[in-house]
Protein backbone atom coordinates (compact mmCIF):
# COMPACT_ATOMS: atom_id res chain seq x y z
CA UNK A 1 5.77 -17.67 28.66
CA UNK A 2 1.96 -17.54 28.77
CA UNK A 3 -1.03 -15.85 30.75
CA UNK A 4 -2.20 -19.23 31.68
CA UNK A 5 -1.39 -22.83 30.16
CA UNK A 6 -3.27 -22.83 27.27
CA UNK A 7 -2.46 -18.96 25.69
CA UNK A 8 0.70 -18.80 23.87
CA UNK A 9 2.07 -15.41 24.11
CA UNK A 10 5.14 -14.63 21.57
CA UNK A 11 8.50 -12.90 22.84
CA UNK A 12 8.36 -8.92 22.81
CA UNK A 13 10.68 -7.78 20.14
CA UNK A 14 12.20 -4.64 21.99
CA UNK A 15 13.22 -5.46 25.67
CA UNK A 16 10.26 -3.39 27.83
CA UNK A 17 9.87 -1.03 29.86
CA UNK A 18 12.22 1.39 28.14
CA UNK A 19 13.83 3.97 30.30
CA UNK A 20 12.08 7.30 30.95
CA UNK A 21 14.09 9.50 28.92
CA UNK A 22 14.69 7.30 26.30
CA UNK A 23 10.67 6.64 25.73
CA UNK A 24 10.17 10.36 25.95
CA UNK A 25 12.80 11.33 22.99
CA UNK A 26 11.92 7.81 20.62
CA UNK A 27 7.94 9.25 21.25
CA UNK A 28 8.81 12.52 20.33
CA UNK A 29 11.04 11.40 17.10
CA UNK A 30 8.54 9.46 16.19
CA UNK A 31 5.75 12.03 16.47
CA UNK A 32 7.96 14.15 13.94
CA UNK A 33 8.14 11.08 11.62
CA UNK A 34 5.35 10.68 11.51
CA UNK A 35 4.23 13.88 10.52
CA UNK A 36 6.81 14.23 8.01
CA UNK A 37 6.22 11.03 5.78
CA UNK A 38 2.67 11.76 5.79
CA UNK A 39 1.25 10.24 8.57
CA UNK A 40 -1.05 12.71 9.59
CA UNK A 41 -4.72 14.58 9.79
CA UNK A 42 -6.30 17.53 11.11
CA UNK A 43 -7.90 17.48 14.53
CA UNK A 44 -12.28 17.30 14.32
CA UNK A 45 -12.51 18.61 17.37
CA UNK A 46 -10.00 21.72 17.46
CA UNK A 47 -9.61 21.89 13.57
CA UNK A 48 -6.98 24.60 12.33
CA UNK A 49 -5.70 24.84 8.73
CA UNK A 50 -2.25 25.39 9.89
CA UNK A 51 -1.89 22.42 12.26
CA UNK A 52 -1.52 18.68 11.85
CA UNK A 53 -1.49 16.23 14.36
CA UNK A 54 0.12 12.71 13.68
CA UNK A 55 -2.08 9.71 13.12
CA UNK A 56 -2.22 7.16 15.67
CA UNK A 57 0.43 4.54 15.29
CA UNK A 58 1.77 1.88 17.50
CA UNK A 59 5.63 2.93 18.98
CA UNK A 60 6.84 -0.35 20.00
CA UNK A 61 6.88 -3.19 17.44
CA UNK A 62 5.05 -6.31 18.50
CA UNK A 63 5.96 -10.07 17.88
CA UNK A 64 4.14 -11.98 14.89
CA UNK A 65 3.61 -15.66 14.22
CA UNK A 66 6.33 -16.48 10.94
CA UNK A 67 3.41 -19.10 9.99
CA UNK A 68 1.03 -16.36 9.69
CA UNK A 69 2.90 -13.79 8.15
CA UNK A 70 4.09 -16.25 5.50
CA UNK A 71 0.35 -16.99 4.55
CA UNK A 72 -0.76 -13.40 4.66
CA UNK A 73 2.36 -13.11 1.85
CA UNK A 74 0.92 -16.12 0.11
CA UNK A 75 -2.69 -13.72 -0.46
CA UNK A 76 -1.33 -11.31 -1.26
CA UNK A 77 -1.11 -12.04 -5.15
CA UNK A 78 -4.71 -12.89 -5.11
CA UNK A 79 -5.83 -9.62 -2.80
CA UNK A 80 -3.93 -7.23 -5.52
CA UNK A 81 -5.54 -9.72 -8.50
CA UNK A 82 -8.97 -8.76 -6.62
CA UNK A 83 -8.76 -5.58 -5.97
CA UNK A 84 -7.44 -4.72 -9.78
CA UNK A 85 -10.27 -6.41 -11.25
CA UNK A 86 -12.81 -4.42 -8.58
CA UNK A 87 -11.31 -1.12 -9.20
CA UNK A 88 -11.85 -1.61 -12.96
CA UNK A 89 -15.56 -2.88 -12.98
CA UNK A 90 -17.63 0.10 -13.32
CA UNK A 91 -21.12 -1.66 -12.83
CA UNK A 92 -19.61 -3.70 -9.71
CA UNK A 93 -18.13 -0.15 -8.11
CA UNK A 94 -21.67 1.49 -8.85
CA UNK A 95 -23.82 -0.90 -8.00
CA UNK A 96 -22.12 -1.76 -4.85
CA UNK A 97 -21.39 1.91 -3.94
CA UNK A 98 -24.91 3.00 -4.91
CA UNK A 99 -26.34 3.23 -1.52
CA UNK A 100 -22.91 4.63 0.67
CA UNK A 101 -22.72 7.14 -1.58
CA UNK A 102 -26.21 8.68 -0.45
CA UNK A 103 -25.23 8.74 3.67
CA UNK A 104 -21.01 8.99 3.37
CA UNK A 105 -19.96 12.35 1.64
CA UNK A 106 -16.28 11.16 1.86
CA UNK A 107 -17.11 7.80 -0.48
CA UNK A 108 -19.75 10.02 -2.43
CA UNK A 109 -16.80 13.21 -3.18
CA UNK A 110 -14.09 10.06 -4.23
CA UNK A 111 -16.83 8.18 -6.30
CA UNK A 112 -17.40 11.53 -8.35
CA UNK A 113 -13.78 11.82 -9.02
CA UNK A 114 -14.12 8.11 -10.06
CA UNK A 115 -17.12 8.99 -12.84
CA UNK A 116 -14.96 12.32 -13.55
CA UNK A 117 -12.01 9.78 -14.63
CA UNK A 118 -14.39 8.18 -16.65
CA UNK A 119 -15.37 10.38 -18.50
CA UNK A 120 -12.39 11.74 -19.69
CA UNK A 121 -11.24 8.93 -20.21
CA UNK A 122 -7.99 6.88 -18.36
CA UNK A 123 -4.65 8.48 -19.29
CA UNK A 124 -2.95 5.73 -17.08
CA UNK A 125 -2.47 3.19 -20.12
CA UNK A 126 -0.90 0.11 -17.72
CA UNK A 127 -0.99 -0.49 -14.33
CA UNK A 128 2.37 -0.05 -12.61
CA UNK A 129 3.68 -3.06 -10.72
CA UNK A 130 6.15 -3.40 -8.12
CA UNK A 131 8.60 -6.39 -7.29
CA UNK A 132 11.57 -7.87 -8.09
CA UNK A 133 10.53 -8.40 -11.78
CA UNK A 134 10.11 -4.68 -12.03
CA UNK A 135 13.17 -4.09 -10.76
CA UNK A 136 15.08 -6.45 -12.70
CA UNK A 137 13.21 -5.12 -15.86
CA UNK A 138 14.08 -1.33 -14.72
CA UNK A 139 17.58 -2.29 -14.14
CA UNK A 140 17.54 -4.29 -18.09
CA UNK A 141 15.90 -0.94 -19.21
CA UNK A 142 18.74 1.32 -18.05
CA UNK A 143 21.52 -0.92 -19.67
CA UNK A 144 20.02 -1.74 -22.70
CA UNK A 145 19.04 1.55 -25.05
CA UNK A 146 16.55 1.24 -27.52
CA UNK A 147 14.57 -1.71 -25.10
CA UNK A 148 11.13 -1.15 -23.91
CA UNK A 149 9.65 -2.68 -20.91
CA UNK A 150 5.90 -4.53 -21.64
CA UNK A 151 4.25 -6.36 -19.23
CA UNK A 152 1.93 -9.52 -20.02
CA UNK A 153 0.26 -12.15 -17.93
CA UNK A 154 1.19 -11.74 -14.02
CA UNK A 155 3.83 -9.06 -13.79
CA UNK A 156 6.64 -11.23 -16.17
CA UNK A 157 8.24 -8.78 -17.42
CA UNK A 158 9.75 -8.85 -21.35
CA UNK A 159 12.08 -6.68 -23.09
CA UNK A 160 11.33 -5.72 -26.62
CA UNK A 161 13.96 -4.80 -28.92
CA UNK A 162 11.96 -1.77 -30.04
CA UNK A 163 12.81 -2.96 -33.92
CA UNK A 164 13.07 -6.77 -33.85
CA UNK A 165 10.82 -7.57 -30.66
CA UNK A 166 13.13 -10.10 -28.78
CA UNK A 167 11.39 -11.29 -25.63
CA UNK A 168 13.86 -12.07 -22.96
CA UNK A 169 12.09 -12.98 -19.26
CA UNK A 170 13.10 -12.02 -16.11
């Protein structure tokens, strides 16, 4: 299936059009989700501080190249390896910010929280990560009393015997 011969065009996941009433109720469930896992913001243009409207979103999923999603998987290690060592360069954040900050009062209110941080001082001793070698290390944690989880390196997780420091990898 293609517009012409040389456009690809991928499969639609969900069998379209949907029937009336059936795209009326999903819409309308999905408004409501959307409002109550966060997805939402107050309106510019009619702005109330008792109302929300949902954020845009799309309703219907849409088909996506396994190739592609596979490589943007394969970044991602080195996107969250980036974007660690940005967040914790002070002269890269103010230098680069230096000149939004004067013309974007959203960037300039979250770079003062970023200089308030600083100086008091970070209370958040370790980045958090998330994964499978979390999980298995969370999991260790729970069964084994008296461990403590450490992390070293690129998210390996190791389990110290709090009194004879045992490393054991997940």
């Amino acid at each position: 299936m293609s517009v012409d011969d040389n456009t690809p065009v991928l499969r639609g996941c969900i069998k379209l059009p949907l029937d009336r009433d059936e795209l009326v109720e999903v819409t309308s469930k999905a408004k409501d989700y959307a409002i109550m896992h966060g997805a939402a913001m107050r309106s510019k243009t009619s702005f109330s501080p008792d109302s929300l409207n949902f954020a845009p979103f799309v309703l219907v999923p849409s088909s996506f190249p396994r190739k592609e999603f596979e490589k943007a998987i394969a970044l991602q290690p080195i996107i969250n390896r980036l974007m660690h060592n940005v967040a914790h360069d002070e002269e890269f954040i103010t230098t680069t910010l230096a000149e939004t900050i004067k013309v974007d009062e959203f960037t300039a209110n979250l770079f003062n929280i970023y200089r308030k941080v600083l100086a008091h001082g970070f209370t958040q001793l370790r980045s958090t990560r998330t994964g499978p070698c979390r999980e298995a290390a969370a999991h260790a944690q729970k069964r084994c009393a008296g461990l403590s989880v450490h992390w070293h390196g690129e998210g390996v997780g190791y389990i110290r015997q709090a009194a004879g420091c045992h490393p054991v990898h997940h």
